[in-house]
N, C-alpha and C. Protein backbone atom coordinates (compact mmCIF):
# COMPACT_ATOMS: atom_id res chain seq x y z
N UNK A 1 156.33 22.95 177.46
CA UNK A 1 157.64 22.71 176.92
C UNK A 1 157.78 23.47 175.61
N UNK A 2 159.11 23.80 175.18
CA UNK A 2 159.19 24.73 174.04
C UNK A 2 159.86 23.82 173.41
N UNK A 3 159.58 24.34 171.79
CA UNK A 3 159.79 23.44 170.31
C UNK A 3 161.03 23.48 170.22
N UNK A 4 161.88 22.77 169.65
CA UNK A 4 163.18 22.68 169.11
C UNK A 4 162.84 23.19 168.10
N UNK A 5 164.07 22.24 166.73
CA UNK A 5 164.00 22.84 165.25
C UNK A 5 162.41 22.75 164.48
N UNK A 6 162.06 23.86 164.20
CA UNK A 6 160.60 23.86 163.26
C UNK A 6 161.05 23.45 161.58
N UNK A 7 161.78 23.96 161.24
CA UNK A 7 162.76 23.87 159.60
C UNK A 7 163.69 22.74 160.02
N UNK A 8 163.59 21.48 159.60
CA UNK A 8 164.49 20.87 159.94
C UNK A 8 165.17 20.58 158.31
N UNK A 9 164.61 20.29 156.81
CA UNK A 9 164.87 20.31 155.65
C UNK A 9 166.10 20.84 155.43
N UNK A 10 167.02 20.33 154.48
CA UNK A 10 168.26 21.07 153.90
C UNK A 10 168.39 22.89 153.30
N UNK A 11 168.70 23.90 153.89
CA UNK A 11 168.46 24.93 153.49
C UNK A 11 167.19 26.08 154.06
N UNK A 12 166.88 25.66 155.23
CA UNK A 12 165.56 25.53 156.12
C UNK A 12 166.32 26.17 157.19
N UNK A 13 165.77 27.58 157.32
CA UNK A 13 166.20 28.27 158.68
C UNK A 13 165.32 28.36 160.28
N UNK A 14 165.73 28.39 160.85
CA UNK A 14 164.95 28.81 162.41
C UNK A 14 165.84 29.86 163.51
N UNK A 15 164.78 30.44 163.43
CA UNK A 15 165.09 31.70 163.39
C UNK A 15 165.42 31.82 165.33
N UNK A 16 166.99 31.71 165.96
CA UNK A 16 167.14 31.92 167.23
C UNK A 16 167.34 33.51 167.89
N UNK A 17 167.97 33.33 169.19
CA UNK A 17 167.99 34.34 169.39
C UNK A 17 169.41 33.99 170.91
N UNK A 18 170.15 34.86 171.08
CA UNK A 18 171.55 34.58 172.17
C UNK A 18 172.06 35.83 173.01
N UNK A 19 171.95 35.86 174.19
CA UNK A 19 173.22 36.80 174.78
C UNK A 19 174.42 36.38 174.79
N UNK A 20 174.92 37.58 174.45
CA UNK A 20 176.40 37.36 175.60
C UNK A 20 176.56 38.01 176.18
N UNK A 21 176.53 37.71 177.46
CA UNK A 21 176.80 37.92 179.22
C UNK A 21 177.99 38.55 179.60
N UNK A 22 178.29 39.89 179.76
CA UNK A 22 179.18 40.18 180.39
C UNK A 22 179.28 40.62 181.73
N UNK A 23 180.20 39.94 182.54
CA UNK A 23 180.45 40.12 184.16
C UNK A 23 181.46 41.03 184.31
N UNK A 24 180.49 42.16 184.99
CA UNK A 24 181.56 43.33 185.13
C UNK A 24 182.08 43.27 186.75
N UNK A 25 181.75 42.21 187.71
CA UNK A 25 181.93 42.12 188.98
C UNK A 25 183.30 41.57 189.81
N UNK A 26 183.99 41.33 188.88
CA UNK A 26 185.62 40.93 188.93
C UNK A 26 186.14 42.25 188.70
N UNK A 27 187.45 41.79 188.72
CA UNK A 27 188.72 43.30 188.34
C UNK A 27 188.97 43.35 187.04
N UNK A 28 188.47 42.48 186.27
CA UNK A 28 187.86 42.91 184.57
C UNK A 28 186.58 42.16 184.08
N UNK A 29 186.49 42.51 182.88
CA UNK A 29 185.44 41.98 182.45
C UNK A 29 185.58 40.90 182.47
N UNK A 30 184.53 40.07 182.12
CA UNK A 30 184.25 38.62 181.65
C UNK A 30 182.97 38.15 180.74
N UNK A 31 183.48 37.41 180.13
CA UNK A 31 182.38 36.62 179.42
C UNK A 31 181.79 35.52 180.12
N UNK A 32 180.28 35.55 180.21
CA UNK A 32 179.56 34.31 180.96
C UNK A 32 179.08 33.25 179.98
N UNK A 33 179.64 32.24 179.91
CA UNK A 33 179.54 30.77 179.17
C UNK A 33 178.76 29.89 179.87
N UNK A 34 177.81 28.88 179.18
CA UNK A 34 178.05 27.57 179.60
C UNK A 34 178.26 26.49 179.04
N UNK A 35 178.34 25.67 179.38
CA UNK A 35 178.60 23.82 178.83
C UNK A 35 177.06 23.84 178.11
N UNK A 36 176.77 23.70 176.64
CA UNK A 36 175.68 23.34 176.41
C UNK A 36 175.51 22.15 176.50
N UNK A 37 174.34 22.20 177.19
CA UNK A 37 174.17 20.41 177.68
C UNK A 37 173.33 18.95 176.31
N UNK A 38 173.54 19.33 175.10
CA UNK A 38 173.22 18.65 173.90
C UNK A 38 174.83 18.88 173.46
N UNK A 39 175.27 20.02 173.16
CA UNK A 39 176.77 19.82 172.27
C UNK A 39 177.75 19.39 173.16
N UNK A 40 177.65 19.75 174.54
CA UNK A 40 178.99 20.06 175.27
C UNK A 40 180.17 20.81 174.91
N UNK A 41 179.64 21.91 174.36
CA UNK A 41 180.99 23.13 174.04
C UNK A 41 180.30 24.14 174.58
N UNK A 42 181.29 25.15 174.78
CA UNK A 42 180.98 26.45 175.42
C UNK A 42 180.07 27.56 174.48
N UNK A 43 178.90 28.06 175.17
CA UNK A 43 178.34 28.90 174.46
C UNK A 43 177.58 29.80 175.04
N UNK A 44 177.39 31.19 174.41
CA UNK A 44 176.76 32.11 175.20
C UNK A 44 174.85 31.41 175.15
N UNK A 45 173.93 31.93 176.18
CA UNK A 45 172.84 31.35 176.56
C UNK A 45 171.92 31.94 175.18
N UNK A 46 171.37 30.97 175.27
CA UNK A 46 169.97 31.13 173.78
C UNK A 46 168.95 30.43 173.23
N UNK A 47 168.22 30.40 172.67
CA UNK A 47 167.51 29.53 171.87
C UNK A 47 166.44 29.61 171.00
N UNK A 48 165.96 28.92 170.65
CA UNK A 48 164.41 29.54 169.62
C UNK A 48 163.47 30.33 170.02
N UNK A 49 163.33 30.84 168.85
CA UNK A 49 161.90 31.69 169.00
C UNK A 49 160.58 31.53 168.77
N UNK A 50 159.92 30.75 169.62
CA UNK A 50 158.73 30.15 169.56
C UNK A 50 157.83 30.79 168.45
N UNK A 51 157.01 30.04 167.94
CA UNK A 51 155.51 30.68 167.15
C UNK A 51 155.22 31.58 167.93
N UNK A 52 154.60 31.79 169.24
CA UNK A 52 153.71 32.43 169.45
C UNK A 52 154.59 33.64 169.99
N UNK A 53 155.86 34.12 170.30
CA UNK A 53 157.07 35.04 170.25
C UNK A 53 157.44 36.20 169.58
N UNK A 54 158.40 37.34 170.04
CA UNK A 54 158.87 37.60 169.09
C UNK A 54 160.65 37.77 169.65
N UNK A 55 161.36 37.88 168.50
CA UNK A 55 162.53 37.95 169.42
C UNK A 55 163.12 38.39 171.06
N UNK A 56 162.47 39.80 171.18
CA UNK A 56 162.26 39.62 172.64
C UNK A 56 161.63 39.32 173.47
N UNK A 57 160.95 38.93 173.73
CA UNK A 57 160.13 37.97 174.55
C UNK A 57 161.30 36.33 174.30
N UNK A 58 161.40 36.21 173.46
CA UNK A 58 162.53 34.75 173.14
C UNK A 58 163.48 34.97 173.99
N UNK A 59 164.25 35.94 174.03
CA UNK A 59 165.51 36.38 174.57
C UNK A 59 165.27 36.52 176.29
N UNK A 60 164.51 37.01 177.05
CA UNK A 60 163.93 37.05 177.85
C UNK A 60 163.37 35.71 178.34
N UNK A 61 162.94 34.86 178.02
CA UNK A 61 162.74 33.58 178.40
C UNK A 61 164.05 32.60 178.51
N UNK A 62 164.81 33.03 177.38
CA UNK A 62 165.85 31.43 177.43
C UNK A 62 166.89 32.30 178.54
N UNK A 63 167.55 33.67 178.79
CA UNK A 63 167.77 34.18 180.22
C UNK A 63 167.80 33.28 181.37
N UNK A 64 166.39 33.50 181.51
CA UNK A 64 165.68 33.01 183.03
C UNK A 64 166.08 31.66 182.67
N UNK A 65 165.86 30.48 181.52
CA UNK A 65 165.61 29.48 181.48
C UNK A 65 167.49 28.80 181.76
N UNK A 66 168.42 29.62 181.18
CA UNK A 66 169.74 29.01 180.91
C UNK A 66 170.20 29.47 181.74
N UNK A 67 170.23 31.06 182.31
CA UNK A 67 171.35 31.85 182.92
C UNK A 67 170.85 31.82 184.39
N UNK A 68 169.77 31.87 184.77
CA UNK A 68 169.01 32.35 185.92
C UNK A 68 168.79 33.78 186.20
N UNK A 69 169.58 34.60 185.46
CA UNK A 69 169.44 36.48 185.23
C UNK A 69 167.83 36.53 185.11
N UNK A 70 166.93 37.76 185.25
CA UNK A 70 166.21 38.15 184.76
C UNK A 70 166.23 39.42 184.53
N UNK A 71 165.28 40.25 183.50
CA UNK A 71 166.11 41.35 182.89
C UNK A 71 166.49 42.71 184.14
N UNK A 72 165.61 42.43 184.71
CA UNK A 72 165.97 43.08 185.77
C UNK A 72 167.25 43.52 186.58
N UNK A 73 168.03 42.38 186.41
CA UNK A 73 169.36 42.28 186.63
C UNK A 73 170.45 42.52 185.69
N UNK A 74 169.74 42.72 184.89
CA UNK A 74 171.23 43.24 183.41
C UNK A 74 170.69 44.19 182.98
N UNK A 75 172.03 45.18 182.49
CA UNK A 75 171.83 45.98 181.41
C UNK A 75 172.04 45.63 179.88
N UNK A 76 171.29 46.13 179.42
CA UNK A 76 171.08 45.71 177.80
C UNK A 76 172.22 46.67 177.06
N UNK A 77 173.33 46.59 176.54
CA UNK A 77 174.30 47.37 175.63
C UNK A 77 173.39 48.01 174.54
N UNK A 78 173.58 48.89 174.09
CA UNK A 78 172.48 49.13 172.72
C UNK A 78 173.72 50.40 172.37
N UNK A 79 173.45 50.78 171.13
CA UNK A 79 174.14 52.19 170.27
C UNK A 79 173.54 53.36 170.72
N UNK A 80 174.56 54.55 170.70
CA UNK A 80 173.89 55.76 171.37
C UNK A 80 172.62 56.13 170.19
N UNK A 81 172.90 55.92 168.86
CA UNK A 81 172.08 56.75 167.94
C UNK A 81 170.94 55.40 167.53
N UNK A 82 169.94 55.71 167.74
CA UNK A 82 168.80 54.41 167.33
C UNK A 82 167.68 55.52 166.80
N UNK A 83 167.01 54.41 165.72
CA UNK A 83 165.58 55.08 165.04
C UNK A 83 164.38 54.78 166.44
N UNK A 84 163.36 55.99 166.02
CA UNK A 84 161.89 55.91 166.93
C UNK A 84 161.21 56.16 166.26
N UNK A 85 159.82 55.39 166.30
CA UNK A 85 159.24 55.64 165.67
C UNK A 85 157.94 56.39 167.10
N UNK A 86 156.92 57.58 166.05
CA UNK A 86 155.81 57.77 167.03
C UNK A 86 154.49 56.89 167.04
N UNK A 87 154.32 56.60 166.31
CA UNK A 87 153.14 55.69 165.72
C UNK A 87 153.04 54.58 166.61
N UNK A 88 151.73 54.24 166.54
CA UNK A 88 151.46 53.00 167.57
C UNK A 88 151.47 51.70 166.91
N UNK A 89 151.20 51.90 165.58
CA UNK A 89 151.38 50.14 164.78
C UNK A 89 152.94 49.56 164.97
N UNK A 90 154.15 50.36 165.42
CA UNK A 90 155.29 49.38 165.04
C UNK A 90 156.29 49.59 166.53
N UNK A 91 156.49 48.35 166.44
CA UNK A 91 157.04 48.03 167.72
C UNK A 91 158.89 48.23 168.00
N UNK A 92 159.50 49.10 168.00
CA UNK A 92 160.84 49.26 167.99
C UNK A 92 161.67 48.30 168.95
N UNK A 93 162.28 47.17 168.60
CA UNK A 93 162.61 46.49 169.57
C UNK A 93 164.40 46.84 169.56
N UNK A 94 164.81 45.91 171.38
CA UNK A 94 166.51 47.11 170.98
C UNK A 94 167.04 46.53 169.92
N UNK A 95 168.05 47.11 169.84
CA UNK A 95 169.41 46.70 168.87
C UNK A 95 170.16 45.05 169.08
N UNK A 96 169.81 44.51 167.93
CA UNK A 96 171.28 43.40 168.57
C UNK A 96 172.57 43.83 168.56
N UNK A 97 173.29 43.25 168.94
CA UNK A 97 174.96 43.55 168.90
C UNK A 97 175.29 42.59 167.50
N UNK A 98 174.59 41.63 167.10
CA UNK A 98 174.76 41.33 165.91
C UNK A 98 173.71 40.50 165.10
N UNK A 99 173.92 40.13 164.11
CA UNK A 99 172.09 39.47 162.93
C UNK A 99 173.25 38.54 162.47
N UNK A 100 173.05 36.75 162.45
CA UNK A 100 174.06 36.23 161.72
C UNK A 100 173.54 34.85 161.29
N UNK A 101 173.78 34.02 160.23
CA UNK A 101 173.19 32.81 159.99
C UNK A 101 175.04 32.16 159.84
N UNK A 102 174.06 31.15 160.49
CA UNK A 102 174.95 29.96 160.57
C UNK A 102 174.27 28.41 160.80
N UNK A 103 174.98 27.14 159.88
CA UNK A 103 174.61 25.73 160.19
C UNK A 103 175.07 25.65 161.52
N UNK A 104 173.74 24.91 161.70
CA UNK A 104 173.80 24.11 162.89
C UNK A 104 174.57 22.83 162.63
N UNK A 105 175.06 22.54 163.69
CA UNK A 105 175.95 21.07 164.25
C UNK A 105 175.18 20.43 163.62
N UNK A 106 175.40 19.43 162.99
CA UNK A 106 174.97 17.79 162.91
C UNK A 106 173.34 17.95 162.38
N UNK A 107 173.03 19.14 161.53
CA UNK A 107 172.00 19.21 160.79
C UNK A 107 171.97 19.89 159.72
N UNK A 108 170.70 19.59 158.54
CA UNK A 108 171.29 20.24 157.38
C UNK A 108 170.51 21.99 157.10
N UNK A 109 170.36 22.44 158.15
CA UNK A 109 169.15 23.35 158.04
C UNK A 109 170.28 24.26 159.01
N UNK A 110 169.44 26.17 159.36
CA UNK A 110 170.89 27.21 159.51
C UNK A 110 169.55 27.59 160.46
N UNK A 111 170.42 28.42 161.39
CA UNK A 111 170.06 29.62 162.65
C UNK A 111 170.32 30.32 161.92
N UNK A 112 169.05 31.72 162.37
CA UNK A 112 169.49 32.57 161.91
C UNK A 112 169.53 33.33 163.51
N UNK A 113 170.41 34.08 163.59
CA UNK A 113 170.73 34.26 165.49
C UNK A 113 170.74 35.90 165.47
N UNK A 114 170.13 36.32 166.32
CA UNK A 114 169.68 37.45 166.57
C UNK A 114 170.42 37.95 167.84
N UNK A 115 171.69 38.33 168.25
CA UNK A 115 172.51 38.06 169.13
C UNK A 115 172.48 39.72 170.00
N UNK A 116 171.93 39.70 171.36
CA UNK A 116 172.18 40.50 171.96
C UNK A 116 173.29 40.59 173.15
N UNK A 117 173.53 42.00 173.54
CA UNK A 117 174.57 41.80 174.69
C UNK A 117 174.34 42.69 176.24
N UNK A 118 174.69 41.69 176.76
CA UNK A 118 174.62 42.67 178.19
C UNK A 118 175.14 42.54 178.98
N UNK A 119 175.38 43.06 180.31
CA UNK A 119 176.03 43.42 181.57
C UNK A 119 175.53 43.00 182.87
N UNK A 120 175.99 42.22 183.62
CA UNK A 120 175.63 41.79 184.75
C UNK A 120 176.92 42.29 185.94
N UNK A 121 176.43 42.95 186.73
CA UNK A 121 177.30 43.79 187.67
C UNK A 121 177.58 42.59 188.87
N UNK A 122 176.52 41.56 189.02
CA UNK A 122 176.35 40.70 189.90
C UNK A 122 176.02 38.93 189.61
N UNK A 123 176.34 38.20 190.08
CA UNK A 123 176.06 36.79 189.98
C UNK A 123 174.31 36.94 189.80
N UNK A 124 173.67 35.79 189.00
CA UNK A 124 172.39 35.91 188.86
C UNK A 124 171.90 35.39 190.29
N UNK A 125 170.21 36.15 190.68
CA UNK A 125 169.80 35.54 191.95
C UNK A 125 169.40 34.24 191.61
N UNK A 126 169.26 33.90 190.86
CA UNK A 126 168.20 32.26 190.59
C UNK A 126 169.39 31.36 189.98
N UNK A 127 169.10 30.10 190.13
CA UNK A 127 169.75 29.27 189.43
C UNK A 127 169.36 29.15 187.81
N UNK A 128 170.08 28.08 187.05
CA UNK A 128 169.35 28.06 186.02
C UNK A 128 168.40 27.13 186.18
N UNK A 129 166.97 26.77 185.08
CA UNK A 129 165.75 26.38 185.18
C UNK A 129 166.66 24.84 185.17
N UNK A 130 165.52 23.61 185.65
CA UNK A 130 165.67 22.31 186.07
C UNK A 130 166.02 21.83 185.12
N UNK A 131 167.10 21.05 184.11
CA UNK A 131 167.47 20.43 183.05
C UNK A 131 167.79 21.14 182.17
N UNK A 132 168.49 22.47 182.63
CA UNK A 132 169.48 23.56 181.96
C UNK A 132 170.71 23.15 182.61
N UNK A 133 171.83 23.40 181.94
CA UNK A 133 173.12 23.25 182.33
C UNK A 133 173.80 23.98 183.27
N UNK A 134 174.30 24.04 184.04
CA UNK A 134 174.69 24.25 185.55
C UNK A 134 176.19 24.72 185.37
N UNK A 135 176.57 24.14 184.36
CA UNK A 135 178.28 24.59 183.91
C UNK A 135 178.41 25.68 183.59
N UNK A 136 178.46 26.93 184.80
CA UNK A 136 178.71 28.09 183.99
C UNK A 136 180.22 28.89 183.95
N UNK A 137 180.83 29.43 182.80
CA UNK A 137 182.19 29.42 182.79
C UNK A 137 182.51 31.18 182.38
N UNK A 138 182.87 31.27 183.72
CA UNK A 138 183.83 32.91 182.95
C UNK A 138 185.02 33.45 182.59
N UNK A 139 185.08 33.76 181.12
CA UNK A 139 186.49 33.12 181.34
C UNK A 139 186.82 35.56 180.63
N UNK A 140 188.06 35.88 180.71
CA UNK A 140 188.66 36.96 180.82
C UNK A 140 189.17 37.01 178.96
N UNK A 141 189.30 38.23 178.61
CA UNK A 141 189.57 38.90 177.25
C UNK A 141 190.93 37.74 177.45
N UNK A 142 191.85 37.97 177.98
CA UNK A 142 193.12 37.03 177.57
C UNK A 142 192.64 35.41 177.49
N UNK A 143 191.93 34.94 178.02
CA UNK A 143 191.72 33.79 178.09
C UNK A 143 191.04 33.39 177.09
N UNK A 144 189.65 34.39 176.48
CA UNK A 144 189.05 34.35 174.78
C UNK A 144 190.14 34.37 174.09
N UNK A 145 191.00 35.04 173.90
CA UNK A 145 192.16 35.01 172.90
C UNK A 145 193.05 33.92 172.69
N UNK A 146 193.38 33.20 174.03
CA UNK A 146 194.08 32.43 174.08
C UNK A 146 193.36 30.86 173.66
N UNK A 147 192.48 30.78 174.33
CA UNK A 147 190.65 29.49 173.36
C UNK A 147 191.71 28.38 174.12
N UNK A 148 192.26 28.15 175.28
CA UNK A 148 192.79 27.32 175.98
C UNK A 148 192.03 25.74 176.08
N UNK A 149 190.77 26.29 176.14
CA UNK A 149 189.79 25.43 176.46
C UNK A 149 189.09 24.86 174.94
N UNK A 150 189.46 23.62 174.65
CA UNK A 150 188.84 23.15 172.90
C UNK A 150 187.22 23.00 172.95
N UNK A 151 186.80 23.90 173.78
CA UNK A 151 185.30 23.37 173.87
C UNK A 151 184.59 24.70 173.55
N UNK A 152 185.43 25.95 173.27
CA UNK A 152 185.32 27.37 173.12
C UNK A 152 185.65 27.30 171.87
N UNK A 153 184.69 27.41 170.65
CA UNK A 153 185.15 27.68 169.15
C UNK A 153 185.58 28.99 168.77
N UNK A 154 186.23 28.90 167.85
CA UNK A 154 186.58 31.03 167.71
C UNK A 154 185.55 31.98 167.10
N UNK A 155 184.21 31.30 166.88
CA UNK A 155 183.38 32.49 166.46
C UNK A 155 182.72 32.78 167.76
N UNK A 156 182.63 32.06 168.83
CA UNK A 156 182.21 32.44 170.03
C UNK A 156 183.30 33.84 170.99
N UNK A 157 184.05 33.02 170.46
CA UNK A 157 185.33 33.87 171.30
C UNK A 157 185.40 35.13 170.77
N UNK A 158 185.08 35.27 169.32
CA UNK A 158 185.01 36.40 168.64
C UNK A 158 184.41 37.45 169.14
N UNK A 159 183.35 37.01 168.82
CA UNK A 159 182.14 37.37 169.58
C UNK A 159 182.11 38.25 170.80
N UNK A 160 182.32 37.16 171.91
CA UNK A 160 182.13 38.19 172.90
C UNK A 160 183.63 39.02 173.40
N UNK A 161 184.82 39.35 172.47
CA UNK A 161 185.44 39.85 172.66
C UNK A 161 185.04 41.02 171.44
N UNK A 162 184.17 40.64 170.72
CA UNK A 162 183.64 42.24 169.98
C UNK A 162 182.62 42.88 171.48
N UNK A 163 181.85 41.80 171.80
CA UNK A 163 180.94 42.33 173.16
C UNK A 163 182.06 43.25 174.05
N UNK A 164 182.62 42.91 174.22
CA UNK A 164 183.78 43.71 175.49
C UNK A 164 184.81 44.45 174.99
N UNK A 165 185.20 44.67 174.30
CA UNK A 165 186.17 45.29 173.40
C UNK A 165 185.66 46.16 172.77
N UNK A 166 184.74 45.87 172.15
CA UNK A 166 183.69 47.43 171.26
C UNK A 166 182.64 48.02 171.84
N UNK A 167 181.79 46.89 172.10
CA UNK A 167 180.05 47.19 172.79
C UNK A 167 180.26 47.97 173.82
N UNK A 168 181.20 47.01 174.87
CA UNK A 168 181.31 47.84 176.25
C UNK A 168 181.47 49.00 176.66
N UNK A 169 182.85 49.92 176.01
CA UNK A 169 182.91 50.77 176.14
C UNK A 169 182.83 52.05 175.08
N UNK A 170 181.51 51.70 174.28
CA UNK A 170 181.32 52.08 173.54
C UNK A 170 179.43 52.64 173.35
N UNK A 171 178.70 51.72 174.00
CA UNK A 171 177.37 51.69 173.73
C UNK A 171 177.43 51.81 175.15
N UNK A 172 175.77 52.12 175.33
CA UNK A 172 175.34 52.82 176.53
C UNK A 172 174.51 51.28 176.97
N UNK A 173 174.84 52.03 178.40
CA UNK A 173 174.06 50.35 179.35
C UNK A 173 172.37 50.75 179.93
N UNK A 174 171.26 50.34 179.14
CA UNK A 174 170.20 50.55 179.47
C UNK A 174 169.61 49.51 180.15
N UNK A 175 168.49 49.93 180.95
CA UNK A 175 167.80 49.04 182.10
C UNK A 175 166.24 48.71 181.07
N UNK A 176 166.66 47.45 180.78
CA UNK A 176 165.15 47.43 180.03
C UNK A 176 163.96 46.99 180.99
């Protein structure tokens, strides 16, 4: 089983990590949501980054664990121009689509969220893992705008309408 909050103290970060899912398999895009099953509001899939982790490997686990995707099945958005290094000590991991701290709900301690984005051409083959939330919601650029649904906050909506609106047709779709 994996740890919840490690920093739980006032001012005490833990350090997550989130996609946002875009479904390019309709006649437009979409954003892939679900019902988080602790808040019950809509949110792209994510979660901590274990001790023994590093952000990707984190990102890659809560996937499989929330979405049922594995990377195999998405493309990763990233910027055409990125640093390389040649050297073998440092590990270049991709790009997020964004780096952001924010309080958590109903605690006095902040995420710091490491937010990547990607592309799913197809429904995931797997379900999500056993006592992951099953509510999954796609909802269309007009429908983010419109936040019809009070369970969709506007930094989410933000969000993945920067994912689809900028990222998309803008950054290149790699097969990690």
């Amino acid at each position: 089983t994996y740890m919840a909050h490690i920093h739980t103290q006032p001012g005490q970060h833990d350090l997550t990590v989130s996609a946002f899912i875009i479904r390019t398999d309709g006649p437009e895009p979409r954003a892939m949501l679900h019902v988080h099953k602790k808040l019950g509001i809509l949110l792209q899939f994510g979660g901590h980054v274990e001790l023994h982790e590093d952000p990707w490997q984190a990102i890659t686990h809560e996937l499989e664990e929330e979405s049922g995707y594995t990377l195999g099945e998405l493309q990763l958005l990233q910027p055409f121009e990125q640093i390389t290094f040649e050297e073998n000590n440092s590990v270049v991991h991709p790009y997020p689509m964004m780096l952001q701290t924010h309080k958590f709900r109903g605690l006095p301690h902040m995420h710091t969220d490491i937010s990547f984005a990607f592309v799913a051409n197809a429904p995931p083959q797997q379900k999500p893992q056993e006592g992951e939330a099953t509510d999954l919601i796609l909802l269309t650029t007009s429908e983010l705008k419109a936040r019809t649904d009070p369970r969709l906050s506007p930094d989410t909506a933000k969000l993945f309408l920067f994912a689809i609106e900028q990222c998309l047709p803008t950054w290149q779709k790699i097969i990690v």
